[in-house]
C-alpha atoms as a PDB file:
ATOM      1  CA  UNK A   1      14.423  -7.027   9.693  1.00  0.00           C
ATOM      2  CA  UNK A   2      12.316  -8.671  11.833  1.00  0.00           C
ATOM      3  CA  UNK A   3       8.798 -10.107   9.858  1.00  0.00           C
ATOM      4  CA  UNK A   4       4.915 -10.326  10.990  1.00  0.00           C
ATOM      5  CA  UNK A   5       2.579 -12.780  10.545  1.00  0.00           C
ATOM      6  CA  UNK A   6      -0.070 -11.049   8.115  1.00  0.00           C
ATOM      7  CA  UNK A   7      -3.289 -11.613   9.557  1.00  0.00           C
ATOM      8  CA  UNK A   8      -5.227 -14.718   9.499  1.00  0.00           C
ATOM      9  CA  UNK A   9      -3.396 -15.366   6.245  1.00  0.00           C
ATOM     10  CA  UNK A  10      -0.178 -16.933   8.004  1.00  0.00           C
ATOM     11  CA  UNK A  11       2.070 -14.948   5.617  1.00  0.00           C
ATOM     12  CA  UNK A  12       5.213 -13.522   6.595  1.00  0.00           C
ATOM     13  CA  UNK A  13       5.967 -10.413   5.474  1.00  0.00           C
ATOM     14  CA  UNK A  14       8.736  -7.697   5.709  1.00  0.00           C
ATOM     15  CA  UNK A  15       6.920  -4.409   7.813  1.00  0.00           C
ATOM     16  CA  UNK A  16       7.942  -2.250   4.638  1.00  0.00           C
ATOM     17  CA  UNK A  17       5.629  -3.317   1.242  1.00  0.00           C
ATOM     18  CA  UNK A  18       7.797  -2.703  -1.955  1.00  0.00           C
ATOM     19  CA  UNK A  19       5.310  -0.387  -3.678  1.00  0.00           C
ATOM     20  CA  UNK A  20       5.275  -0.073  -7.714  1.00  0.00           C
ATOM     21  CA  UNK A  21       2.685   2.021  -8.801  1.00  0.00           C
ATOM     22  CA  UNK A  22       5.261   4.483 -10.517  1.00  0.00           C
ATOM     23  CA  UNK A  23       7.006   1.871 -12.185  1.00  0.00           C
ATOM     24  CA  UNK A  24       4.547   1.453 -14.478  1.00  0.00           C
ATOM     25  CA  UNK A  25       5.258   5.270 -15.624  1.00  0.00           C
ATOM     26  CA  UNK A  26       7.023   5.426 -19.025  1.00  0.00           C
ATOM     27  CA  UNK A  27       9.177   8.628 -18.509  1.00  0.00           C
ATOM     28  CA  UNK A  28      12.983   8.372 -17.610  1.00  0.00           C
ATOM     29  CA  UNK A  29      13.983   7.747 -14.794  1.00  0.00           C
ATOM     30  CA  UNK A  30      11.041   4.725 -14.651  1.00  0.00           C
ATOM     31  CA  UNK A  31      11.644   2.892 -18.112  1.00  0.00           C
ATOM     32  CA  UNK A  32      11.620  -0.460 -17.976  1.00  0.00           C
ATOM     33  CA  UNK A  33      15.148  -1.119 -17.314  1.00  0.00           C
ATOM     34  CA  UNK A  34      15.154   1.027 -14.199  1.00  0.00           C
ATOM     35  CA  UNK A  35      12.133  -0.678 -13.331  1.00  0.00           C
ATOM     36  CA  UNK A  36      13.283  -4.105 -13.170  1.00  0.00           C
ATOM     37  CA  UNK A  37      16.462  -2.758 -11.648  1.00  0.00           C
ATOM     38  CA  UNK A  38      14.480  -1.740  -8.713  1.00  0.00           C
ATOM     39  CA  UNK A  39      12.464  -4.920  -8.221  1.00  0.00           C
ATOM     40  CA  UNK A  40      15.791  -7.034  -8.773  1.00  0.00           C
ATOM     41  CA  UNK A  41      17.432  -4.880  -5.989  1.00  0.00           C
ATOM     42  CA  UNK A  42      14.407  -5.502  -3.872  1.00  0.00           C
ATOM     43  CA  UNK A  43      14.402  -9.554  -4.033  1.00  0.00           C
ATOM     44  CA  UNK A  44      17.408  -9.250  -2.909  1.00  0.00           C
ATOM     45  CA  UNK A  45      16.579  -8.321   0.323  1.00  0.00           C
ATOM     46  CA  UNK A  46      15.291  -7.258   2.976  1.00  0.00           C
ATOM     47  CA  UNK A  47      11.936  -7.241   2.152  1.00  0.00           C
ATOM     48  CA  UNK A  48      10.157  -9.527   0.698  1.00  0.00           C
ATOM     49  CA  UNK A  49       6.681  -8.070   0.311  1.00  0.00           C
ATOM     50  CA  UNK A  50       5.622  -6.478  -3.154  1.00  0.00           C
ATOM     51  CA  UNK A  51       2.202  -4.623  -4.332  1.00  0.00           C
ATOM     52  CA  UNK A  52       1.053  -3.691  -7.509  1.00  0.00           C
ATOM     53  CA  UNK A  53      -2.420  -3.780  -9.172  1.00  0.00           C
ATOM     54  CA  UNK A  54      -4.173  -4.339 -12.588  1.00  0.00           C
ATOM     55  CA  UNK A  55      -4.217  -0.820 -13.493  1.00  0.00           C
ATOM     56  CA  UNK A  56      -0.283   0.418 -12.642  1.00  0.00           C
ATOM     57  CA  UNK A  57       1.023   1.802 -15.809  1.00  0.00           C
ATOM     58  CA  UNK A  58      -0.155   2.080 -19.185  1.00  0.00           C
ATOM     59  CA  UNK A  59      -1.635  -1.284 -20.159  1.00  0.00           C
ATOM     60  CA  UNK A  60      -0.490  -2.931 -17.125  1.00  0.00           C
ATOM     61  CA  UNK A  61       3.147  -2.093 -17.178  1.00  0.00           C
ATOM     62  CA  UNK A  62       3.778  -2.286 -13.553  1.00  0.00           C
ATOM     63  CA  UNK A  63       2.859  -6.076 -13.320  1.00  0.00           C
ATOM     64  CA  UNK A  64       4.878  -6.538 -16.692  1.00  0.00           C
ATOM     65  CA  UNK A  65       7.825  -5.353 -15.545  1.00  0.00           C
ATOM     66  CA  UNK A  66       7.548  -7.041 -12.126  1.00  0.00           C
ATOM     67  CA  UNK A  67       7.100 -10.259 -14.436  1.00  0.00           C
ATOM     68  CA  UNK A  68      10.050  -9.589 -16.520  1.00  0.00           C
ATOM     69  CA  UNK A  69      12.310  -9.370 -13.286  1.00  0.00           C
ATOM     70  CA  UNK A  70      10.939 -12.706 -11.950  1.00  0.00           C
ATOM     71  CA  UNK A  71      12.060 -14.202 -14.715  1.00  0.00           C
ATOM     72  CA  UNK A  72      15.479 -12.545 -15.142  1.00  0.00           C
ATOM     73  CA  UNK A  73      15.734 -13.769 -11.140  1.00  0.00           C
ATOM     74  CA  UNK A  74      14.616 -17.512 -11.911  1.00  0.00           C
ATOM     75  CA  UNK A  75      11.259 -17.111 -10.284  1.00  0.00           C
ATOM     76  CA  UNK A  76       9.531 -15.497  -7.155  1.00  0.00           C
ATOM     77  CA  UNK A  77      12.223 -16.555  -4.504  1.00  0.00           C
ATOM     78  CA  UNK A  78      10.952 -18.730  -1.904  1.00  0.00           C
ATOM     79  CA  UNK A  79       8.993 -16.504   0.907  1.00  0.00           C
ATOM     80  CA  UNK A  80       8.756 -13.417  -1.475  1.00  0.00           C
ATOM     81  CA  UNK A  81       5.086 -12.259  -1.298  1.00  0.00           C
ATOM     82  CA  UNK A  82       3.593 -10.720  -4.629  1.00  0.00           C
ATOM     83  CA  UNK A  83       0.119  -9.118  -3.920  1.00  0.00           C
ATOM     84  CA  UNK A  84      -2.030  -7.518  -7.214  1.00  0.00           C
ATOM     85  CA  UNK A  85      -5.321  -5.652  -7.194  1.00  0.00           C
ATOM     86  CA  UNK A  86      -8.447  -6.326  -9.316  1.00  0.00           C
ATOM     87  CA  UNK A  87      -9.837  -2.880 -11.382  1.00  0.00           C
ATOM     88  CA  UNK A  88     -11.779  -1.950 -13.765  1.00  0.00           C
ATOM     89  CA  UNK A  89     -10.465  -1.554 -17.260  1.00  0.00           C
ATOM     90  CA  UNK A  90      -8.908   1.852 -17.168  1.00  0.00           C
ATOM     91  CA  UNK A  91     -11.537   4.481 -18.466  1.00  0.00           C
ATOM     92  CA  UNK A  92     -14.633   2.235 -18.305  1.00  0.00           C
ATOM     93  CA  UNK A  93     -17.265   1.843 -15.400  1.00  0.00           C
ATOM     94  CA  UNK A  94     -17.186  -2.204 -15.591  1.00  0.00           C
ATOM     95  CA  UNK A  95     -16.483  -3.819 -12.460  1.00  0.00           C
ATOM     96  CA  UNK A  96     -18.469  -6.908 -12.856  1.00  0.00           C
ATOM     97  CA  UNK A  97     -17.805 -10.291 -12.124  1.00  0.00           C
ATOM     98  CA  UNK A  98     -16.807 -11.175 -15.647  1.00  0.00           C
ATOM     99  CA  UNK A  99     -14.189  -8.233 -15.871  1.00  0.00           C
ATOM    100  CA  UNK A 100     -12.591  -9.214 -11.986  1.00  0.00           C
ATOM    101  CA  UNK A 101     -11.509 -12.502 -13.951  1.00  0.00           C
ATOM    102  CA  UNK A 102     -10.341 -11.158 -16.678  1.00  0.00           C
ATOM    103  CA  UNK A 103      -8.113  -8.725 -14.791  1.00  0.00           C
ATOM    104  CA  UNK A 104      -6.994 -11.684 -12.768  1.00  0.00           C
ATOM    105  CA  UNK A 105      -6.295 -13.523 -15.929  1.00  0.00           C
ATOM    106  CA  UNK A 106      -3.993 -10.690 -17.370  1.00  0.00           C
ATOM    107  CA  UNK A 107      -1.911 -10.316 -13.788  1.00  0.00           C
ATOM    108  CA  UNK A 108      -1.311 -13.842 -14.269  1.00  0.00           C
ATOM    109  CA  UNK A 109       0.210 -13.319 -17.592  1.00  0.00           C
ATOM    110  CA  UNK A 110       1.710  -9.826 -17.140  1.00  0.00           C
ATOM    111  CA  UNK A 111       3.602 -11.082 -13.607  1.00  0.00           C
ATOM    112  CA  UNK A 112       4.522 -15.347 -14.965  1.00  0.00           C
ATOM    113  CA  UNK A 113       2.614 -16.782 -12.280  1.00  0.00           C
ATOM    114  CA  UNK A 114      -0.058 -19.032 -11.844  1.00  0.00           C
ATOM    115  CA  UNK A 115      -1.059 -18.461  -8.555  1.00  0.00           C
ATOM    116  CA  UNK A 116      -1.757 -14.999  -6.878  1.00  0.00           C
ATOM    117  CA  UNK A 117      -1.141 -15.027  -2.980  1.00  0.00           C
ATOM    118  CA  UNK A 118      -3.286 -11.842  -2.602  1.00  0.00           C
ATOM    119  CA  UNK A 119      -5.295 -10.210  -4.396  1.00  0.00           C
ATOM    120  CA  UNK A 120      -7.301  -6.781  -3.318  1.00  0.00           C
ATOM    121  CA  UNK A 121     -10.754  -5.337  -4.799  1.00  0.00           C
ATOM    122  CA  UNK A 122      -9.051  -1.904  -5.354  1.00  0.00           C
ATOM    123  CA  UNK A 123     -10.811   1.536  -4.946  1.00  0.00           C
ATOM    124  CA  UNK A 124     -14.089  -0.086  -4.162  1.00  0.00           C
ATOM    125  CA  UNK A 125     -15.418   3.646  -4.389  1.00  0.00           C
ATOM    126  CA  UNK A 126     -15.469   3.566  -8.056  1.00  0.00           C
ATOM    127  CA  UNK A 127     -18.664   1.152  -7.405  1.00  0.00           C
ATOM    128  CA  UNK A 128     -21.755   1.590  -4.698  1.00  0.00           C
ATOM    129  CA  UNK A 129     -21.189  -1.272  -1.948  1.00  0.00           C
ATOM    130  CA  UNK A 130     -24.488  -2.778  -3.255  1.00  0.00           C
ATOM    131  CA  UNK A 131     -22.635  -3.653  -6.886  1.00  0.00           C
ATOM    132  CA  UNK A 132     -19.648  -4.503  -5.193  1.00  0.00           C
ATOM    133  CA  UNK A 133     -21.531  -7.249  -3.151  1.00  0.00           C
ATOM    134  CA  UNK A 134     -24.317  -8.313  -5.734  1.00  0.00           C
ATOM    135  CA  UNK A 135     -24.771 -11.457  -7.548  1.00  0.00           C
ATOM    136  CA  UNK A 136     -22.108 -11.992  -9.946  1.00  0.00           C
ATOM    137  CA  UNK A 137     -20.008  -8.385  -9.105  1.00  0.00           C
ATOM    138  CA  UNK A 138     -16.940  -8.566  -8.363  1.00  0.00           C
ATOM    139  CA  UNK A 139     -16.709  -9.811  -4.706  1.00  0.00           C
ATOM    140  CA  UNK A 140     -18.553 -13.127  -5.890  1.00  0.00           C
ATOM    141  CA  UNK A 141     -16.248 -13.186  -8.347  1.00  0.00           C
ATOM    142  CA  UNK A 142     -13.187 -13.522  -6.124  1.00  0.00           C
ATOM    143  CA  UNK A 143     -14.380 -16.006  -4.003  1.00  0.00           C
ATOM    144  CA  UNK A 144     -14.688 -18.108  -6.638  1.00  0.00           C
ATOM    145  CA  UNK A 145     -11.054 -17.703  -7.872  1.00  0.00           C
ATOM    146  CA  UNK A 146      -9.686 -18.289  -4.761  1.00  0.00           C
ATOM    147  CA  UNK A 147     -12.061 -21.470  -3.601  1.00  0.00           C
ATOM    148  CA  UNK A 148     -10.326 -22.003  -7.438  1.00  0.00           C
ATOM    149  CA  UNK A 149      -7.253 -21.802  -5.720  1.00  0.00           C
ATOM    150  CA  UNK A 150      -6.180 -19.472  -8.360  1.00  0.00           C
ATOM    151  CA  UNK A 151      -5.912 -16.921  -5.504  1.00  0.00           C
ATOM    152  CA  UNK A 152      -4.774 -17.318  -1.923  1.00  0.00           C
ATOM    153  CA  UNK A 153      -5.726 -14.833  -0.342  1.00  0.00           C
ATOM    154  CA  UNK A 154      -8.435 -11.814  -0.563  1.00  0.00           C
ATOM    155  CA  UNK A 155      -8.080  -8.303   0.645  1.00  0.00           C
ATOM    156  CA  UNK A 156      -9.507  -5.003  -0.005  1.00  0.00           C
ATOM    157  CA  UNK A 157      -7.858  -1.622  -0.924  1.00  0.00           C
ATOM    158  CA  UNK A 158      -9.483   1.551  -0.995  1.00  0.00           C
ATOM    159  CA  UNK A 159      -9.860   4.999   0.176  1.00  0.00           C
ATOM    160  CA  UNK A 160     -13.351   5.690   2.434  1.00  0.00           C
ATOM    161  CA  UNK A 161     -13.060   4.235   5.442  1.00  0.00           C
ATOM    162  CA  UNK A 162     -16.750   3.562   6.491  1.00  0.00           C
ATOM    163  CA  UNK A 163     -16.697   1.644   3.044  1.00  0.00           C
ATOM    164  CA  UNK A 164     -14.195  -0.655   3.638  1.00  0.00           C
ATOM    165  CA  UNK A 165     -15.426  -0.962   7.254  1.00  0.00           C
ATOM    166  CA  UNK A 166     -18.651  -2.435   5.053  1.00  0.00           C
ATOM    167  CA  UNK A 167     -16.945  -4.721   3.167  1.00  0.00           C
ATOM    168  CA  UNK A 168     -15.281  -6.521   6.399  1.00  0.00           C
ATOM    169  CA  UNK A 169     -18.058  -7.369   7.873  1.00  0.00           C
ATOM    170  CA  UNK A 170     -18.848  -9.422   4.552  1.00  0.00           C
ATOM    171  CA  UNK A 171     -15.800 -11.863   6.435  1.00  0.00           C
ATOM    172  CA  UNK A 172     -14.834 -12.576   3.400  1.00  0.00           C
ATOM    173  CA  UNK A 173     -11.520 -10.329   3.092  1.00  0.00           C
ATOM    174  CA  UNK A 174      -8.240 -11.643   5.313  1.00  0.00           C
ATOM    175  CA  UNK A 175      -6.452  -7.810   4.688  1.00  0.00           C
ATOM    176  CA  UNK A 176      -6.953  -4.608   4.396  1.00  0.00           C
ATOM    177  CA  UNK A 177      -5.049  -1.403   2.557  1.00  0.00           C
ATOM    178  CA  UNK A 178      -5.768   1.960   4.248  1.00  0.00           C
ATOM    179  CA  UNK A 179      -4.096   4.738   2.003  1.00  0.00           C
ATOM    180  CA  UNK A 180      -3.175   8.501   3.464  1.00  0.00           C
ATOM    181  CA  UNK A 181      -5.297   7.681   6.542  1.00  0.00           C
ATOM    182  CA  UNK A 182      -2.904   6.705   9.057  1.00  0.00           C
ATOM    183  CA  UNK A 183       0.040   9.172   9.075  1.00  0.00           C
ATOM    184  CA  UNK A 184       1.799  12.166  11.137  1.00  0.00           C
ATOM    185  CA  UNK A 185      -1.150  14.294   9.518  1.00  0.00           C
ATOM    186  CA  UNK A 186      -4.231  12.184   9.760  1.00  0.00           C
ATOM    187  CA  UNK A 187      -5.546   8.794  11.199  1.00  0.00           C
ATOM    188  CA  UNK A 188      -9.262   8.404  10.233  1.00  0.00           C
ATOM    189  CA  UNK A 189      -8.231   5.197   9.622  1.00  0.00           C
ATOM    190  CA  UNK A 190      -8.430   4.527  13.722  1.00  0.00           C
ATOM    191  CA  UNK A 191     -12.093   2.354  13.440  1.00  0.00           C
ATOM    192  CA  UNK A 192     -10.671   0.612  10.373  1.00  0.00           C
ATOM    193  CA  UNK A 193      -7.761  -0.700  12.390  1.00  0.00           C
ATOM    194  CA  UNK A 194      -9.881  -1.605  15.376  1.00  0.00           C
ATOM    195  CA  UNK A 195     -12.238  -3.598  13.482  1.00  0.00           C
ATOM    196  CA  UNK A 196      -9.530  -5.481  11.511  1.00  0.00           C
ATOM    197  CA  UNK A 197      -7.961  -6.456  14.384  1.00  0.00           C
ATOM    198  CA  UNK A 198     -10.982  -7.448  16.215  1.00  0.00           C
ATOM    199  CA  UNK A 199     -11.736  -9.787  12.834  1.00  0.00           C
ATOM    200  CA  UNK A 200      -8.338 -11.198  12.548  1.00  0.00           C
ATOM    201  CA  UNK A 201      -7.719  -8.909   9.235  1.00  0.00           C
ATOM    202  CA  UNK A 202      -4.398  -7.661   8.674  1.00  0.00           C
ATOM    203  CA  UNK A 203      -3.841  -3.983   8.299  1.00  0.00           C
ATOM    204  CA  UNK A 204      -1.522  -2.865   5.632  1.00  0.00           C
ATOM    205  CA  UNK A 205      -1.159   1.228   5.310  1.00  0.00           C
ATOM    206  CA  UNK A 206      -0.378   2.880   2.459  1.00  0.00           C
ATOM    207  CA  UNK A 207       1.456   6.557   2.006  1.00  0.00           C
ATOM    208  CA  UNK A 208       2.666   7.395   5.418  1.00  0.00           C
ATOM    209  CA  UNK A 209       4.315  10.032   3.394  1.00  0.00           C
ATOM    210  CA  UNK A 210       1.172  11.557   2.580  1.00  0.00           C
ATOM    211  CA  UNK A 211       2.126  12.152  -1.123  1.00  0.00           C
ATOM    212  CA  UNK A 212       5.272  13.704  -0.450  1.00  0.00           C
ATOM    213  CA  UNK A 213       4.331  16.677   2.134  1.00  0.00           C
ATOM    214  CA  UNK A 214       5.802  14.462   4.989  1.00  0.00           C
ATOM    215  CA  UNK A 215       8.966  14.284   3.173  1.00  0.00           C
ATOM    216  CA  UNK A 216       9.848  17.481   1.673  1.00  0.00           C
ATOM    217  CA  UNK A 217       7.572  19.540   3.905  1.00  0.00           C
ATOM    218  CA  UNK A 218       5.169  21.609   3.863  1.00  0.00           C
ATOM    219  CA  UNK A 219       6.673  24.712   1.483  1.00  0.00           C
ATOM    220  CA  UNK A 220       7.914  22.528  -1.076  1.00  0.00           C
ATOM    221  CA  UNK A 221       4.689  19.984  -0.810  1.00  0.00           C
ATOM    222  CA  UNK A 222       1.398  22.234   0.351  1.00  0.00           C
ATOM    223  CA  UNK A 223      -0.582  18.888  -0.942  1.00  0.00           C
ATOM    224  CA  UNK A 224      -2.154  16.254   1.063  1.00  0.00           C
ATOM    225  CA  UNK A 225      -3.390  12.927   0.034  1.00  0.00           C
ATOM    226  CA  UNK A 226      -3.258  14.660  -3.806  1.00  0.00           C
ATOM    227  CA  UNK A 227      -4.925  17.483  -2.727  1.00  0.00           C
ATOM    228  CA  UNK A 228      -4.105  20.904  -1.473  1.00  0.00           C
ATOM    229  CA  UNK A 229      -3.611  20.978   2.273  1.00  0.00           C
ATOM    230  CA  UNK A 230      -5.340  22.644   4.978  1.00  0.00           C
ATOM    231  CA  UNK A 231      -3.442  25.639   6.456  1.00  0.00           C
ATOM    232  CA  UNK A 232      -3.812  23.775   9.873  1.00  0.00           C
ATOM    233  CA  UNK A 233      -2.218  20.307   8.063  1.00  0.00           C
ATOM    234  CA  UNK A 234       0.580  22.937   6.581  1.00  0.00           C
ATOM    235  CA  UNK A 235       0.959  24.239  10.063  1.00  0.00           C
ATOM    236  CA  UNK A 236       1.218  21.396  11.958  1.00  0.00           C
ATOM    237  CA  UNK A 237       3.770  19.449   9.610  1.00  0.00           C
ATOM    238  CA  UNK A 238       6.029  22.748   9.634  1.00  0.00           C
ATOM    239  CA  UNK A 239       6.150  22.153  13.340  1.00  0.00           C
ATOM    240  CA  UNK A 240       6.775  18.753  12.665  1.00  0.00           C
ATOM    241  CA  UNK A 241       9.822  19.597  10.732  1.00  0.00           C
ATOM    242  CA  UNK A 242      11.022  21.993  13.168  1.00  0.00           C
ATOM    243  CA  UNK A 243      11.152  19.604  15.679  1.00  0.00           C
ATOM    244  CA  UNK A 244      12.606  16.733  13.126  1.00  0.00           C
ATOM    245  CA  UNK A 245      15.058  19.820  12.117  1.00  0.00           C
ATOM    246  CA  UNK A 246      16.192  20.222  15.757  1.00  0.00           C
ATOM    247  CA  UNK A 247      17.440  16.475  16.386  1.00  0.00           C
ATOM    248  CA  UNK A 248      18.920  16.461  13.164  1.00  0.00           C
ATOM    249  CA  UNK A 249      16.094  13.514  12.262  1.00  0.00           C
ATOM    250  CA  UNK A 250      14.785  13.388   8.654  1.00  0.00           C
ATOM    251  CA  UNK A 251      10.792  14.198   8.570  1.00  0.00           C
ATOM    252  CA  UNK A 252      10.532  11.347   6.225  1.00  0.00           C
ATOM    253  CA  UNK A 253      12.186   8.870   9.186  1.00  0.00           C
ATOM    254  CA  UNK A 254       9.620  10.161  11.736  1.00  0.00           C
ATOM    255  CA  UNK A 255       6.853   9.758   9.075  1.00  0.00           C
ATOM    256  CA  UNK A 256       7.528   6.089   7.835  1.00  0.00           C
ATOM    257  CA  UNK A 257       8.216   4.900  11.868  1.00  0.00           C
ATOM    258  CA  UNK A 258       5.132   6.047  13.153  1.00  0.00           C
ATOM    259  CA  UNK A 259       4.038   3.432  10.542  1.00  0.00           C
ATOM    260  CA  UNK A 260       5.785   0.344  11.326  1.00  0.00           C
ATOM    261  CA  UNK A 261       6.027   1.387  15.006  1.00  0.00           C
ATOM    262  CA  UNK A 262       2.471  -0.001  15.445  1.00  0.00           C
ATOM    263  CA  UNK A 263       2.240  -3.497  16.055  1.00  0.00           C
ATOM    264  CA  UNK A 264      -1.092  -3.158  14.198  1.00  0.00           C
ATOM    265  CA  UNK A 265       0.689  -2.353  11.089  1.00  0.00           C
ATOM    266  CA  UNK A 266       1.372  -5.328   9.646  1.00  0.00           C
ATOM    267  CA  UNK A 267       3.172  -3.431   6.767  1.00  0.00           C
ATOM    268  CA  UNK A 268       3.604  -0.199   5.311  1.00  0.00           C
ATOM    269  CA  UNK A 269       3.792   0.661   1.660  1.00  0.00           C
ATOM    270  CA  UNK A 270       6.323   2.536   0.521  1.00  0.00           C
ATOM    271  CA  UNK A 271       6.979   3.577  -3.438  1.00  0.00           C
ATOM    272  CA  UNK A 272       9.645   2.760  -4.524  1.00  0.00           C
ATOM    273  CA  UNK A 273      10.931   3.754  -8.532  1.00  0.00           C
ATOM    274  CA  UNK A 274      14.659   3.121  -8.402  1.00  0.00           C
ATOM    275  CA  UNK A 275      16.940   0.986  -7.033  1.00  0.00           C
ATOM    276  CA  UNK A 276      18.726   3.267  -4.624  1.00  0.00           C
ATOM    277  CA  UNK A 277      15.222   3.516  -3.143  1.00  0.00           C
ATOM    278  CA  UNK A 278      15.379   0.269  -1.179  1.00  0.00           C
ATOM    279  CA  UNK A 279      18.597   1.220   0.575  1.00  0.00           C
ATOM    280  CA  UNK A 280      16.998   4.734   1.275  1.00  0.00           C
ATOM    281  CA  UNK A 281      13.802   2.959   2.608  1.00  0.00           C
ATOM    282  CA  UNK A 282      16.002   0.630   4.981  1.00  0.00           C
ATOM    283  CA  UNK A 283      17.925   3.764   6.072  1.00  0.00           C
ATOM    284  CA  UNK A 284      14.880   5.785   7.105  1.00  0.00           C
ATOM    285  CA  UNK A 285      13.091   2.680   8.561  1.00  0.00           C
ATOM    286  CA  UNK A 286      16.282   1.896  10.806  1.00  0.00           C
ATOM    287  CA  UNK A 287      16.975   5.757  11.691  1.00  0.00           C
ATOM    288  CA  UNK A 288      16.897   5.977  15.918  1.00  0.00           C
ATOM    289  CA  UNK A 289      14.451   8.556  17.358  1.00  0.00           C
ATOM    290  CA  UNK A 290      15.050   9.277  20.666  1.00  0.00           C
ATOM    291  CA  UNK A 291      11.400   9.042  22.937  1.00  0.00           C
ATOM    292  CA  UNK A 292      11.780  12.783  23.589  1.00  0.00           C
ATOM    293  CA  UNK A 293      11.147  13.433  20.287  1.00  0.00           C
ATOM    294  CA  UNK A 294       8.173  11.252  19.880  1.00  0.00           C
ATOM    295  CA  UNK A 295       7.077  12.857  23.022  1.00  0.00           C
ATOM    296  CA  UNK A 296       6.867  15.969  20.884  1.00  0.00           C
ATOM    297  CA  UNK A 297       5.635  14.899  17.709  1.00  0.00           C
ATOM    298  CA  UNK A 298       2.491  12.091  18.594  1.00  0.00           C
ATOM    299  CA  UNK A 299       0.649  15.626  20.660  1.00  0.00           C
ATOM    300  CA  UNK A 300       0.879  17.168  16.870  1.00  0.00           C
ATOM    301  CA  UNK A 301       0.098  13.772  14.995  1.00  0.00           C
ATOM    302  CA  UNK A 302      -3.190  13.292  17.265  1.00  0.00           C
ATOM    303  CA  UNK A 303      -4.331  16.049  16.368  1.00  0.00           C
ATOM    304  CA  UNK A 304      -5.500  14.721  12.523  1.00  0.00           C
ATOM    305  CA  UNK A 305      -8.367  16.581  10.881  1.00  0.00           C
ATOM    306  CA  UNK A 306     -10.189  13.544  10.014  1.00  0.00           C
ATOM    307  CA  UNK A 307     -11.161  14.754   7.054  1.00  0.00           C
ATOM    308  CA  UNK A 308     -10.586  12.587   4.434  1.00  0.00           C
ATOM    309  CA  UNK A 309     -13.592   9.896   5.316  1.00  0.00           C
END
């Protein structure tokens, strides 16, 4: 699997991200055991790029049990990129300065490190963009952990796509996570992508399955980006899948490529809560789609709502 160069950072990651907010979740099949499993199975190859956040699972379990499978593997393996998110503590409203280094002290404990290689402000939203950039918030905050050199890199993660088009112009952010914004249904995230590559920023999208619509379809998933879905959204995947159907193509393969297709992308998160997952992802990432039926689907795909913000 051929890497990219993330950025300005001069990281080199996989074009698939290893996603883990569900292992975190305490129900079988996403105990802990299965959990580790999973990230074991991904260090293995071939990706090499992992996110999580502060806030994954009940009282940080997703970093906990990414920490317990670094140390069952000896250590994050040379070239294996582990990128966290700052949040609030789950249930409160505090995103100051003081609680962005305290969630960066308990990632470094939860995952064994010490030293993150990228950390995001995550959901930004939950704060107005005046907090977010004030003295002592959270933003100061991080640029004094990684001048610290307790982080290398900064990026931020979030939903509203004017906001985060706010927060890059601050300069101080070398990625960027777009979730549900840039798929087969919608791509609001268009200006976002334009202005990060304008600034040098690396784009990383998240959920080019749309929360599962764009790989069950439509019937079995009428939700979009955790919401119920527009009968136009419902009626353009369900062409989608018709055409998928046709070229005996998974809607899932079509979904993930027009991803990692774009040389903007630097990579593409995908969730990923068991083991057999990895081999799954590889499978749909690798799947050949002949032009024809690209021809047919990208008419359908350009026409996104745009109405997520």
């Amino acid at each position: 699997m051929e890497y990219r160069t993330l950025g300005r950072t001069g990281l080199s990651v996989s074009p698939i991200c290893v996603g883990t907010s569900s292992l975190g979740s305490p129900p079988a099949p996403y105990g802990t055991d299965t959990a580790v499993a999973t990230i074991l199975r991904a260090m293995e190859g071939p990706f090499n790029f992992l996110d999580t956040s502060n806030e994954y699972g009940s009282g940080g379990n997703s970093e906990r049990r990414i920490g317990q499978a670094l140390a069952q593997a000896g250590g994050l393996p040379d070239g294996f990129v582990v990128a966290t998110k700052v949040d609030p503590v789950v249930g409160t409203s505090d995103y100051s300065g003081d609680r962005v280094r305290r969630s960066v002290e308990e990632s470094l404990e939860r995952l064994g490190l010490d030293r993150l290689p990228l950390v995001y402000l995550h959901d930004p939203e939950k704060i107005t963009f005046e907090e977010g950039t004030a003295a002592g918030g959270p933003l100061e905050a991080l640029i004094e952990l990684r001048d610290q050199g307790v982080i290398g890199h900064l990026g931020v993660a979030g939903g509203p796509i004017d906001l985060e088009l706010k927060y890059l112009a601050t300069d101080a952010f070398d990625v960027v996570i777009s979730h549900n914004r840039f798929t087969l249904v919608d791509q609001t995230a268009e200006p976002l992508i334009c202005d990060a590559m304008a600034r040098g920023v690396a784009f990383v999208n998240a959920a080019p399955f749309g929360g599962g619509m764009l790989v069950k379809g439509p019937d079995l998933v009428p939700y979009y980006c955790y919401r119920p879905a527009s009968p136009a959204i419902i009626e353009r995947v369900r062409k989608m899948q018709e055409i998928c159907e046709a070229h005996s193509l998974p809607l899932a393969a079509a979904a993930l490529q027009f991803s990692t297709r774009d040389p903007r992308v630097s990579s593409t998160i995908v969730g990923m809560s068991e083991p057999d997952r990895v081999d799954q992802t590889v499978r749909l990432a690798e799947w050949e789609i002949p032009d024809d039926v690209w021809s047919q689907l990208l008419p359908l795909a350009a026409a996104g709502t745009g109405e997520l913000g």
